[in-house]
PDB file of N, CA and C in Angstrom:
ATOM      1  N   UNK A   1      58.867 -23.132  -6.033  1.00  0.00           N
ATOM      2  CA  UNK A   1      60.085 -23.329  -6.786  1.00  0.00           C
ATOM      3  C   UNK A   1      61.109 -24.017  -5.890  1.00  0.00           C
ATOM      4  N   UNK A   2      61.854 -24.845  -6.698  1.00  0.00           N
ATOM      5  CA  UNK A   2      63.117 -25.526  -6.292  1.00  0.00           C
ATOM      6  C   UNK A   2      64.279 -25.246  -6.441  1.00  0.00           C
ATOM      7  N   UNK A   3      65.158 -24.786  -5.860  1.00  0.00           N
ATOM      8  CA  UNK A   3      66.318 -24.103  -6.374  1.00  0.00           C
ATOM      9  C   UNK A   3      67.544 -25.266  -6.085  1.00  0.00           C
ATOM     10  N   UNK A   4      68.382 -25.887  -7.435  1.00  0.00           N
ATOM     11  CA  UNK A   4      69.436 -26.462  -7.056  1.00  0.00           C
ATOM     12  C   UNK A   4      71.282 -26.285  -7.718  1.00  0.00           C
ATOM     13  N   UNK A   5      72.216 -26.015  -6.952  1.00  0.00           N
ATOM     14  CA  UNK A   5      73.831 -26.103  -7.729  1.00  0.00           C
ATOM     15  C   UNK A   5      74.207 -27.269  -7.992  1.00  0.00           C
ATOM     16  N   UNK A   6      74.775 -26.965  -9.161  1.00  0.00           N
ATOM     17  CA  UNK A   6      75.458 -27.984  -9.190  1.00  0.00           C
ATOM     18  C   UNK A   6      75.511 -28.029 -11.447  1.00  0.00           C
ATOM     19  N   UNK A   7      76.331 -29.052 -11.653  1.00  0.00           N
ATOM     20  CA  UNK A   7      76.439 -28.588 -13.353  1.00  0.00           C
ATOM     21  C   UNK A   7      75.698 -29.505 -13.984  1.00  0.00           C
ATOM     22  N   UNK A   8      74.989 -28.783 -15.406  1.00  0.00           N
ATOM     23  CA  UNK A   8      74.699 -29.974 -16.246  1.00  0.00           C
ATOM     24  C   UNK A   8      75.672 -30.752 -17.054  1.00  0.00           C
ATOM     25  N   UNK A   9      75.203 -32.043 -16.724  1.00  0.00           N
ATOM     26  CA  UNK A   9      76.096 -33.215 -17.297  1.00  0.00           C
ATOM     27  C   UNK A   9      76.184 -33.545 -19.067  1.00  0.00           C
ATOM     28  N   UNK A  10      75.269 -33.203 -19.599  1.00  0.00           N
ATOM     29  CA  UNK A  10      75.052 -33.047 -20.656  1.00  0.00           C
ATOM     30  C   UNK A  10      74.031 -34.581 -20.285  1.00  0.00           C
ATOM     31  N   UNK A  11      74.002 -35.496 -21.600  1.00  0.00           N
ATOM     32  CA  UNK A  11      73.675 -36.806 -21.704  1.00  0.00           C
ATOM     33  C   UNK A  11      72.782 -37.321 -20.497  1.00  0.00           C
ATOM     34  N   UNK A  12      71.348 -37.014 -20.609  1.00  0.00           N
ATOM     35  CA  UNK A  12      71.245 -38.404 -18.999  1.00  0.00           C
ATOM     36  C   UNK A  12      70.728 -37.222 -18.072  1.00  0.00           C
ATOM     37  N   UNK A  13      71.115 -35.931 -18.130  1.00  0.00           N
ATOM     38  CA  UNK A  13      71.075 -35.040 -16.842  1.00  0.00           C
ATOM     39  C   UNK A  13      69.279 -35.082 -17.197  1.00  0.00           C
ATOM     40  N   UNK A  14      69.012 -34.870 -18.022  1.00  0.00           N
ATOM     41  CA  UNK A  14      67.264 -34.868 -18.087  1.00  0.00           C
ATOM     42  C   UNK A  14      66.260 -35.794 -19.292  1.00  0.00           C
ATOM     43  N   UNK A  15      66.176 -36.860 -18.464  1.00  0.00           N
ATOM     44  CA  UNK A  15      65.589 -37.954 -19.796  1.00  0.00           C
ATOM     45  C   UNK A  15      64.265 -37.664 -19.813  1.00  0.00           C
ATOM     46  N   UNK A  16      63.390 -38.366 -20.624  1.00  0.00           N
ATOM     47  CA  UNK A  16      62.244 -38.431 -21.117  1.00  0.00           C
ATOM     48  C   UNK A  16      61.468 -38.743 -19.931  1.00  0.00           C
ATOM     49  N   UNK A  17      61.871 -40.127 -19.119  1.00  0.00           N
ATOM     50  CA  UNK A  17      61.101 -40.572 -17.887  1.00  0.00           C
ATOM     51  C   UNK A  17      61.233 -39.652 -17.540  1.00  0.00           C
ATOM     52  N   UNK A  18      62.202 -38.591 -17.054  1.00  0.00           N
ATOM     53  CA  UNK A  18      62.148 -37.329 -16.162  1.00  0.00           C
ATOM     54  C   UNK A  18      60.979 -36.464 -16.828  1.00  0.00           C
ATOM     55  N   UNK A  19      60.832 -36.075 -17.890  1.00  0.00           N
ATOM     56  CA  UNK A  19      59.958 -35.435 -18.360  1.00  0.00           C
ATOM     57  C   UNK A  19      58.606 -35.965 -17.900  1.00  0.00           C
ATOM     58  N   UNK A  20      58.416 -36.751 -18.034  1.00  0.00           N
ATOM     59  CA  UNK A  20      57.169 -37.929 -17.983  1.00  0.00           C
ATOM     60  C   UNK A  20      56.607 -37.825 -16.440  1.00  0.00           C
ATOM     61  N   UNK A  21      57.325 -37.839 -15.808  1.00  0.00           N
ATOM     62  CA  UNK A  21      57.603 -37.443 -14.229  1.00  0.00           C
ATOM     63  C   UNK A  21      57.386 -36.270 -13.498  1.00  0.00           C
ATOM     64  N   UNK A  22      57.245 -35.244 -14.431  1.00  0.00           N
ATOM     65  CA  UNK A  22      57.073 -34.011 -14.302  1.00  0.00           C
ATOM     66  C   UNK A  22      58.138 -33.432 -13.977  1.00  0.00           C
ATOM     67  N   UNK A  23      59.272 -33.366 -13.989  1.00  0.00           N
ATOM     68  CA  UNK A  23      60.237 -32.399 -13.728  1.00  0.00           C
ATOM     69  C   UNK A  23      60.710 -31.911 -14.531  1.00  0.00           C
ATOM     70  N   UNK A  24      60.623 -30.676 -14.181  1.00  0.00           N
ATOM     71  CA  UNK A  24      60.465 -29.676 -15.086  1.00  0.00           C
ATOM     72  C   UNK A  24      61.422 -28.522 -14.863  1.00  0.00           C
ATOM     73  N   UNK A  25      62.869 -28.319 -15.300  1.00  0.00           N
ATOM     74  CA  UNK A  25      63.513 -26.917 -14.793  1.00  0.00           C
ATOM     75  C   UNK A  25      64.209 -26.432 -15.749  1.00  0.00           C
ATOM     76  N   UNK A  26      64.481 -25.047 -15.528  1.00  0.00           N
ATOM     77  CA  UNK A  26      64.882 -24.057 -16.418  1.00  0.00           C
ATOM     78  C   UNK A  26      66.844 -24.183 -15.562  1.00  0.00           C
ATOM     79  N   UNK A  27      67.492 -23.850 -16.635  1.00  0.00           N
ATOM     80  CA  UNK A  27      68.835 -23.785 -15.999  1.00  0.00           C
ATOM     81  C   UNK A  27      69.435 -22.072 -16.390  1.00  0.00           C
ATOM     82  N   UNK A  28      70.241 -21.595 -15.298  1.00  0.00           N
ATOM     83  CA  UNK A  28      70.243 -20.383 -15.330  1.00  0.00           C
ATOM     84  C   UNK A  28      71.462 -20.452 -14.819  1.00  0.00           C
ATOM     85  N   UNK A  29      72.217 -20.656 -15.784  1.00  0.00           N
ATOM     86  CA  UNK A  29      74.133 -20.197 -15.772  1.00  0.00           C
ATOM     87  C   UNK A  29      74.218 -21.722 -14.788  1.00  0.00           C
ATOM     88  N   UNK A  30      74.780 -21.993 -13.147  1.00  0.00           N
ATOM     89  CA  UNK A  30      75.197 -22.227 -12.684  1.00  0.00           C
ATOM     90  C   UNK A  30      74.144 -22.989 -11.679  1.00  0.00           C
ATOM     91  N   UNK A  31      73.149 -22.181 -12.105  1.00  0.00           N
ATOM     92  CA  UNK A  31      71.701 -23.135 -11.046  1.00  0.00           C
ATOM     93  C   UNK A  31      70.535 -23.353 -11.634  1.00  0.00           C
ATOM     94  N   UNK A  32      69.936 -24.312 -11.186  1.00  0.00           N
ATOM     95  CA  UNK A  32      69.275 -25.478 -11.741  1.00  0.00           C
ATOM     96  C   UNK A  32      67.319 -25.031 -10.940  1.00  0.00           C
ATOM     97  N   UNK A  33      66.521 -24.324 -11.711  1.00  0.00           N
ATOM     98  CA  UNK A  33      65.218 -24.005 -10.818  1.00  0.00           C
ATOM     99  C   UNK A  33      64.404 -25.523 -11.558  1.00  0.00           C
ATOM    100  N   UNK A  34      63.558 -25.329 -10.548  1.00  0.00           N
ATOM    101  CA  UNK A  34      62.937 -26.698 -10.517  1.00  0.00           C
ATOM    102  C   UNK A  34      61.466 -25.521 -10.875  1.00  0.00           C
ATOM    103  N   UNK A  35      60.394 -25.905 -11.686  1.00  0.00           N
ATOM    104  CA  UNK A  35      59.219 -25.360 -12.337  1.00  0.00           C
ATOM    105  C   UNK A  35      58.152 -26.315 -11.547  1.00  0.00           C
ATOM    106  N   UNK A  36      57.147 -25.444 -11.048  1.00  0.00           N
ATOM    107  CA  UNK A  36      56.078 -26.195 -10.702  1.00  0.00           C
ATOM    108  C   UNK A  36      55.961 -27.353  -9.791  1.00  0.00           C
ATOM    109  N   UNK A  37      56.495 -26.704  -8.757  1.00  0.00           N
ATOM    110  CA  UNK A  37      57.028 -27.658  -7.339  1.00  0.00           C
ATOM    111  C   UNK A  37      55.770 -28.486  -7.062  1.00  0.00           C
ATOM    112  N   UNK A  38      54.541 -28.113  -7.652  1.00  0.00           N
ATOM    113  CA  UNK A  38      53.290 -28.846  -7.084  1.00  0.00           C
ATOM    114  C   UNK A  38      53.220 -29.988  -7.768  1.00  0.00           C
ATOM    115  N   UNK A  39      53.614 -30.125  -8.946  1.00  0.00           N
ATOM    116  CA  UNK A  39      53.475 -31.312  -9.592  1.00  0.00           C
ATOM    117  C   UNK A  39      54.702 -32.370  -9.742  1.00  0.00           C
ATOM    118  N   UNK A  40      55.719 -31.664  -8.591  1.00  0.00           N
ATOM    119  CA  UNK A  40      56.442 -33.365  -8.396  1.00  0.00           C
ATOM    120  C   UNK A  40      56.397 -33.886  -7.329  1.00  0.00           C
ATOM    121  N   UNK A  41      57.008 -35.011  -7.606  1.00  0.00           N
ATOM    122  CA  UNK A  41      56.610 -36.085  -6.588  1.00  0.00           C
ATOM    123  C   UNK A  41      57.924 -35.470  -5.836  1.00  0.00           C
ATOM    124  N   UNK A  42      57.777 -35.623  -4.429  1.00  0.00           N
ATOM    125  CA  UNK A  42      59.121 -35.921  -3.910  1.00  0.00           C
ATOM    126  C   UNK A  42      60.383 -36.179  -3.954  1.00  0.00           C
ATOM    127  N   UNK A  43      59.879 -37.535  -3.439  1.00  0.00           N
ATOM    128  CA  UNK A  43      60.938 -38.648  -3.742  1.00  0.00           C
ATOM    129  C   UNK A  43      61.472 -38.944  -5.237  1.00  0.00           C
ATOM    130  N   UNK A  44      60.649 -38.761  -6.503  1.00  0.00           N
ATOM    131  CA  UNK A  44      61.604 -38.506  -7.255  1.00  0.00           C
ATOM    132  C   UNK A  44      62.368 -37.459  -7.741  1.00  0.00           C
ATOM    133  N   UNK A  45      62.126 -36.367  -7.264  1.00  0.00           N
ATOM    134  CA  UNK A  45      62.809 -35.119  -7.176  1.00  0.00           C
ATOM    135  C   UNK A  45      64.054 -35.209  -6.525  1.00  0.00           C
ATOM    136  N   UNK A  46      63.739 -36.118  -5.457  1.00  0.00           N
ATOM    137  CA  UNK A  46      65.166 -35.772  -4.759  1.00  0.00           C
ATOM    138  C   UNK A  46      66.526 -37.303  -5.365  1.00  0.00           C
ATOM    139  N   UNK A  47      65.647 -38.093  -5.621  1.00  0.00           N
ATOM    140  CA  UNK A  47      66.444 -39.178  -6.581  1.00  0.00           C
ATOM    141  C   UNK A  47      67.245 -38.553  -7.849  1.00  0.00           C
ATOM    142  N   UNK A  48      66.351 -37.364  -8.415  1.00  0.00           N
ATOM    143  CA  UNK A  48      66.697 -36.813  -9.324  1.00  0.00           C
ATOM    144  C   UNK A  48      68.064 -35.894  -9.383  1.00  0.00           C
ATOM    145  N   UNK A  49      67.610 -35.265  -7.963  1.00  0.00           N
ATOM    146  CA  UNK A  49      69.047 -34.424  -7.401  1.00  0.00           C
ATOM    147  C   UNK A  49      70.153 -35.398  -7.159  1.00  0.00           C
ATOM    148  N   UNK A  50      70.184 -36.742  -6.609  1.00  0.00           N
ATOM    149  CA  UNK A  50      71.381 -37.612  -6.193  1.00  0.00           C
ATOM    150  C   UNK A  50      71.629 -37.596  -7.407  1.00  0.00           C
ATOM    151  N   UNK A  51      70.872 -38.161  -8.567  1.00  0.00           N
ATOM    152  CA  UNK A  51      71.608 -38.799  -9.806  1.00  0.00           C
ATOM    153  C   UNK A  51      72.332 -37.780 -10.115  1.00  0.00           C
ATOM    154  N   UNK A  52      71.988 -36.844 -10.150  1.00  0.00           N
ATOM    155  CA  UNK A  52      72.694 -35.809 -10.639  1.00  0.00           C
ATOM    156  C   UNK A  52      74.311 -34.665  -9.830  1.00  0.00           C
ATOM    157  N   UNK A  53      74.455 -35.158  -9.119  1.00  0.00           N
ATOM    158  CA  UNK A  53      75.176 -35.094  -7.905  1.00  0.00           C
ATOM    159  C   UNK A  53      74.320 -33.500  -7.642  1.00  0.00           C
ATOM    160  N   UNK A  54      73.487 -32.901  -7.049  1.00  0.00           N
ATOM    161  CA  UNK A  54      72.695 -31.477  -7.146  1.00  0.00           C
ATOM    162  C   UNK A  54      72.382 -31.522  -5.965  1.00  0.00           C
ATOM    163  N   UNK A  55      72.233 -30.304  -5.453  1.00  0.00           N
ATOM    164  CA  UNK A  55      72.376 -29.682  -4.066  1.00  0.00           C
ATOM    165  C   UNK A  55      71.411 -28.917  -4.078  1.00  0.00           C
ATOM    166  N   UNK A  56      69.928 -28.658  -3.274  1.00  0.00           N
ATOM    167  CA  UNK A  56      69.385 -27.784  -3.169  1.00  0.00           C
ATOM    168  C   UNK A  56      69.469 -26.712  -2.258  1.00  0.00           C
ATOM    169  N   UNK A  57      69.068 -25.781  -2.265  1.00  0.00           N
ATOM    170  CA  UNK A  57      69.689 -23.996  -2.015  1.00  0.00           C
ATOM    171  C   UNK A  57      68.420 -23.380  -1.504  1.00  0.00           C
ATOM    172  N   UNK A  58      68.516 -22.447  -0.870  1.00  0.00           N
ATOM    173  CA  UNK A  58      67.508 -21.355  -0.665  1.00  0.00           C
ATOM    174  C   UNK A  58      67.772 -20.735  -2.490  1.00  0.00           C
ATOM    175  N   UNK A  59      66.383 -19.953  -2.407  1.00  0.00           N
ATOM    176  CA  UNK A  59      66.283 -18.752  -3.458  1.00  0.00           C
ATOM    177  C   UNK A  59      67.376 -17.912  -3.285  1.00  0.00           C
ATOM    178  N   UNK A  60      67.421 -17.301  -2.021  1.00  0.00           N
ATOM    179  CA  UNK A  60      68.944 -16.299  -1.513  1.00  0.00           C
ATOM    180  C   UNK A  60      70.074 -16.622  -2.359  1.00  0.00           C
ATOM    181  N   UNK A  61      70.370 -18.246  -1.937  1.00  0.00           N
ATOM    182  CA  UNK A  61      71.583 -18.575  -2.096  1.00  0.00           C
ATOM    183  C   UNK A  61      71.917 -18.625  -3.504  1.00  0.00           C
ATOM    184  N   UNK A  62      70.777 -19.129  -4.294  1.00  0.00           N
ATOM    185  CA  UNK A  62      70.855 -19.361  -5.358  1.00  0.00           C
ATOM    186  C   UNK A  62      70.940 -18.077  -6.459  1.00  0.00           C
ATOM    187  N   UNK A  63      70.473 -17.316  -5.732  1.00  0.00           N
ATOM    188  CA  UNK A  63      70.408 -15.731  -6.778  1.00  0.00           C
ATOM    189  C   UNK A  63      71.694 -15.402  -6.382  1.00  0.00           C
ATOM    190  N   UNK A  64      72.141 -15.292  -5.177  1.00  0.00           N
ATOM    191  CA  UNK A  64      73.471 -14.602  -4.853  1.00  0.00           C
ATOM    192  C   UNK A  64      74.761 -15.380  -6.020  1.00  0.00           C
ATOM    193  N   UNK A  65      74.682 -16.567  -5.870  1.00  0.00           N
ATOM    194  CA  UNK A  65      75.848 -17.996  -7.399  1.00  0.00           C
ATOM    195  C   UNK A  65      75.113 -16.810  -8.167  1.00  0.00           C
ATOM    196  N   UNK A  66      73.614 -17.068  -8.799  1.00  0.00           N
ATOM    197  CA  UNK A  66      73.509 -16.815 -10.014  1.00  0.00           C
ATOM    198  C   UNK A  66      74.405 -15.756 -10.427  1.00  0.00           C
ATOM    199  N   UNK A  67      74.113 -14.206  -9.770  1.00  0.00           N
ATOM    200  CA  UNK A  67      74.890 -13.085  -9.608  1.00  0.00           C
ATOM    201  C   UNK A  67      76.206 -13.136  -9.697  1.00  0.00           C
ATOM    202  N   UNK A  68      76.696 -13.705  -8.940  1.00  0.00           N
ATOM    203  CA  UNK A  68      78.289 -14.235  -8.946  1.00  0.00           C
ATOM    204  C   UNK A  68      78.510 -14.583 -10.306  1.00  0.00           C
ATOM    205  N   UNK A  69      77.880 -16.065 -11.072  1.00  0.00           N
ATOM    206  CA  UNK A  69      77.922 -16.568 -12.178  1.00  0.00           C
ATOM    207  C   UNK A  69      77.905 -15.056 -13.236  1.00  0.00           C
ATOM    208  N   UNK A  70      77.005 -14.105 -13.191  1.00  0.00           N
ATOM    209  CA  UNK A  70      77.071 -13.410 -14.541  1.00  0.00           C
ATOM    210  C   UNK A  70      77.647 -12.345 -14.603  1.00  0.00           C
ATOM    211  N   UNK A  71      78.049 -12.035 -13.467  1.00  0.00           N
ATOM    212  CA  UNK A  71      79.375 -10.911 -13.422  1.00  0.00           C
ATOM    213  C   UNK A  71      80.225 -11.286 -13.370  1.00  0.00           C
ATOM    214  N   UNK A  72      81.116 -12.350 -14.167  1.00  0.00           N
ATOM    215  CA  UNK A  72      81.990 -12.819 -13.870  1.00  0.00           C
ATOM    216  C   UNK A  72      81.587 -13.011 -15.693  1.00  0.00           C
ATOM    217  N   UNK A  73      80.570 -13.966 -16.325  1.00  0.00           N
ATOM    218  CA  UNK A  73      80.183 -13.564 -17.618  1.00  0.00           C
ATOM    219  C   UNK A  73      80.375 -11.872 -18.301  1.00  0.00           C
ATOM    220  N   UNK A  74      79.464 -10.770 -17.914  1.00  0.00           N
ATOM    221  CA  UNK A  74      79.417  -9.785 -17.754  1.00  0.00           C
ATOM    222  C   UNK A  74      80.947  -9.280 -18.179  1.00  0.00           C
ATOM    223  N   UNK A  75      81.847  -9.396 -17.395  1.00  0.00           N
ATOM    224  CA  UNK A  75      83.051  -8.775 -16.900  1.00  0.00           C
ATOM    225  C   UNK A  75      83.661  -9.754 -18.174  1.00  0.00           C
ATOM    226  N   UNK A  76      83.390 -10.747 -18.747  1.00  0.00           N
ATOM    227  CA  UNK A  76      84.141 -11.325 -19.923  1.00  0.00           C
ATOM    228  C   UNK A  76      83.978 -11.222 -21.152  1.00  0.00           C
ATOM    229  N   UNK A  77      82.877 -10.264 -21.484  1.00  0.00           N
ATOM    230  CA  UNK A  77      82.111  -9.920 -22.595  1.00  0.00           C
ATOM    231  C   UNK A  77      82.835  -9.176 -23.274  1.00  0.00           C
ATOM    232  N   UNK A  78      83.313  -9.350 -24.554  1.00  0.00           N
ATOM    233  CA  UNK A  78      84.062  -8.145 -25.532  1.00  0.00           C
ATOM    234  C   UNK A  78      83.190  -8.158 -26.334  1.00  0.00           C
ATOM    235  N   UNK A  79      82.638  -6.526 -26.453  1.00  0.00           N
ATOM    236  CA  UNK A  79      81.794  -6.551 -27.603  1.00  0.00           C
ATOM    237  C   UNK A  79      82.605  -6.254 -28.968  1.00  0.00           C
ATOM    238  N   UNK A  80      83.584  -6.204 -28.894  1.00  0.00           N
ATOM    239  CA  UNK A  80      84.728  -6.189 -30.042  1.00  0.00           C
ATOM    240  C   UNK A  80      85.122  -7.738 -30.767  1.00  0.00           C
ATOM    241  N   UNK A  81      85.194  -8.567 -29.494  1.00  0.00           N
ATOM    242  CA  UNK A  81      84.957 -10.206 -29.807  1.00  0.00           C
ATOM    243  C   UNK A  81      83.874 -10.796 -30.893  1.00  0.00           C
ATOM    244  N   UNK A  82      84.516 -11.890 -31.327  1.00  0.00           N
ATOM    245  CA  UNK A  82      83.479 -12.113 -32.288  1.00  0.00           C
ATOM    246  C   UNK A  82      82.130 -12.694 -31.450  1.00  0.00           C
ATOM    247  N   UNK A  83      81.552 -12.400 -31.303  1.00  0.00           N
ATOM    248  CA  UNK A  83      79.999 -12.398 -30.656  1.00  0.00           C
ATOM    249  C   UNK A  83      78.618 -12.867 -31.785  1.00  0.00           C
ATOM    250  N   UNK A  84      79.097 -13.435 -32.528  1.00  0.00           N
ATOM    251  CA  UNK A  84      77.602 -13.142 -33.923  1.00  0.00           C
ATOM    252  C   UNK A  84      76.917 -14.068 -33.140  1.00  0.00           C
ATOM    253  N   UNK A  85      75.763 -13.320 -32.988  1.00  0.00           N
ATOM    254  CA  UNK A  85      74.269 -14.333 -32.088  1.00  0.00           C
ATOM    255  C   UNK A  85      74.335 -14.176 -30.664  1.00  0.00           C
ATOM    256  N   UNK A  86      75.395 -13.821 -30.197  1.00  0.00           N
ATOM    257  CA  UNK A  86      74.979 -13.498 -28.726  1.00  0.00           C
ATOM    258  C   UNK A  86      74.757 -12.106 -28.203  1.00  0.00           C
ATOM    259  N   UNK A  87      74.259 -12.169 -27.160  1.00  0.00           N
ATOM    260  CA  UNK A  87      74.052 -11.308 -26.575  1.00  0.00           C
ATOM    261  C   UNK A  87      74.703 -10.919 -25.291  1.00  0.00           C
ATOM    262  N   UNK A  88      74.778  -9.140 -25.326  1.00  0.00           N
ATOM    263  CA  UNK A  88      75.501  -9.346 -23.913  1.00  0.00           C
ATOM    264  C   UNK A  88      74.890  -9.305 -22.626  1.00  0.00           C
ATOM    265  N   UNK A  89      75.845 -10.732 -22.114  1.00  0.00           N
ATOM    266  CA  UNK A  89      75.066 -10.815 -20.809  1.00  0.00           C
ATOM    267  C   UNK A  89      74.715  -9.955 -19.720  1.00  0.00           C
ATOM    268  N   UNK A  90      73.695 -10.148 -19.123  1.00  0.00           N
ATOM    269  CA  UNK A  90      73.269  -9.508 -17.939  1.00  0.00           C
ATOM    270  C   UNK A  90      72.560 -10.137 -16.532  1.00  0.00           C
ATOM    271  N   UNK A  91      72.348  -9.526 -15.847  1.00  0.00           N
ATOM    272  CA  UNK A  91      71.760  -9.926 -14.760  1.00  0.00           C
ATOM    273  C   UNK A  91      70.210 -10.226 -14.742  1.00  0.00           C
ATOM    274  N   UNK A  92      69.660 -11.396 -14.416  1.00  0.00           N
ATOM    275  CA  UNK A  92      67.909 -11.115 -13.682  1.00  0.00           C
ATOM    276  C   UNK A  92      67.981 -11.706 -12.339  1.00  0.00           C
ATOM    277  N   UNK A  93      66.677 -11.325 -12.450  1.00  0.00           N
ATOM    278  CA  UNK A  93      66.256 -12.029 -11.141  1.00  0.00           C
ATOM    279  C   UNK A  93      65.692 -13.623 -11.411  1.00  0.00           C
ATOM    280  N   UNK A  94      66.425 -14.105 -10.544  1.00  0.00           N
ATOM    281  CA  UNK A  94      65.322 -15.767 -10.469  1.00  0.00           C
ATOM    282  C   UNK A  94      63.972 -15.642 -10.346  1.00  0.00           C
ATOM    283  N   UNK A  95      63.488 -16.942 -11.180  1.00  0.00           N
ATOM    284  CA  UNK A  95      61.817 -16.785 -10.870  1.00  0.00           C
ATOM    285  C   UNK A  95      61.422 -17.402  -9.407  1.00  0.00           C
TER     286      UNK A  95
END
């Protein structure tokens, strides 16, 4: 696994060539895991991180943001708020 910070851009942050390319990541609040480190290439992985202005992290670092990120969610949650469809947030562990 690849662990990177940094935000999604919306538009562009993950195109089709990227797909095509194999990159493959799950986004989790505030950080960006990269799926199946064996099947990318490098160099476009890390092209992928410039385009994206993205910073890669230890696992540590990245669970410690994540954590940060959802207690800070967590701590904003009114379950009195109108909430229809969500759920209240919590903590995991990164994969």
């Amino acid at each position: 696994m690849l662990y990177a910070q940094g935000t999604v851009t919306g538009r562009g942050f993950l195109t089709h060539a990227d797909r095509d390319n194999s990159i493959n990541v799950e986004v989790w609040g505030n950080i960006i895991v990269f799926l199946d480190m064996e099947a990318h290439n490098e160099t476009l992985t890390n092209e992928w991180l410039t385009r994206n202005s993205l910073t890669a992290i230890s696992k540590a670092a990245a669970q410690a943001l994540y954590d940060t990120h959802m207690d800070t969610a967590i701590a904003g949650f009114d379950p009195d708020d109108n909430n229809e469809g969500r759920e209240e947030p919590t903590r995991r562990t990164l994969p």
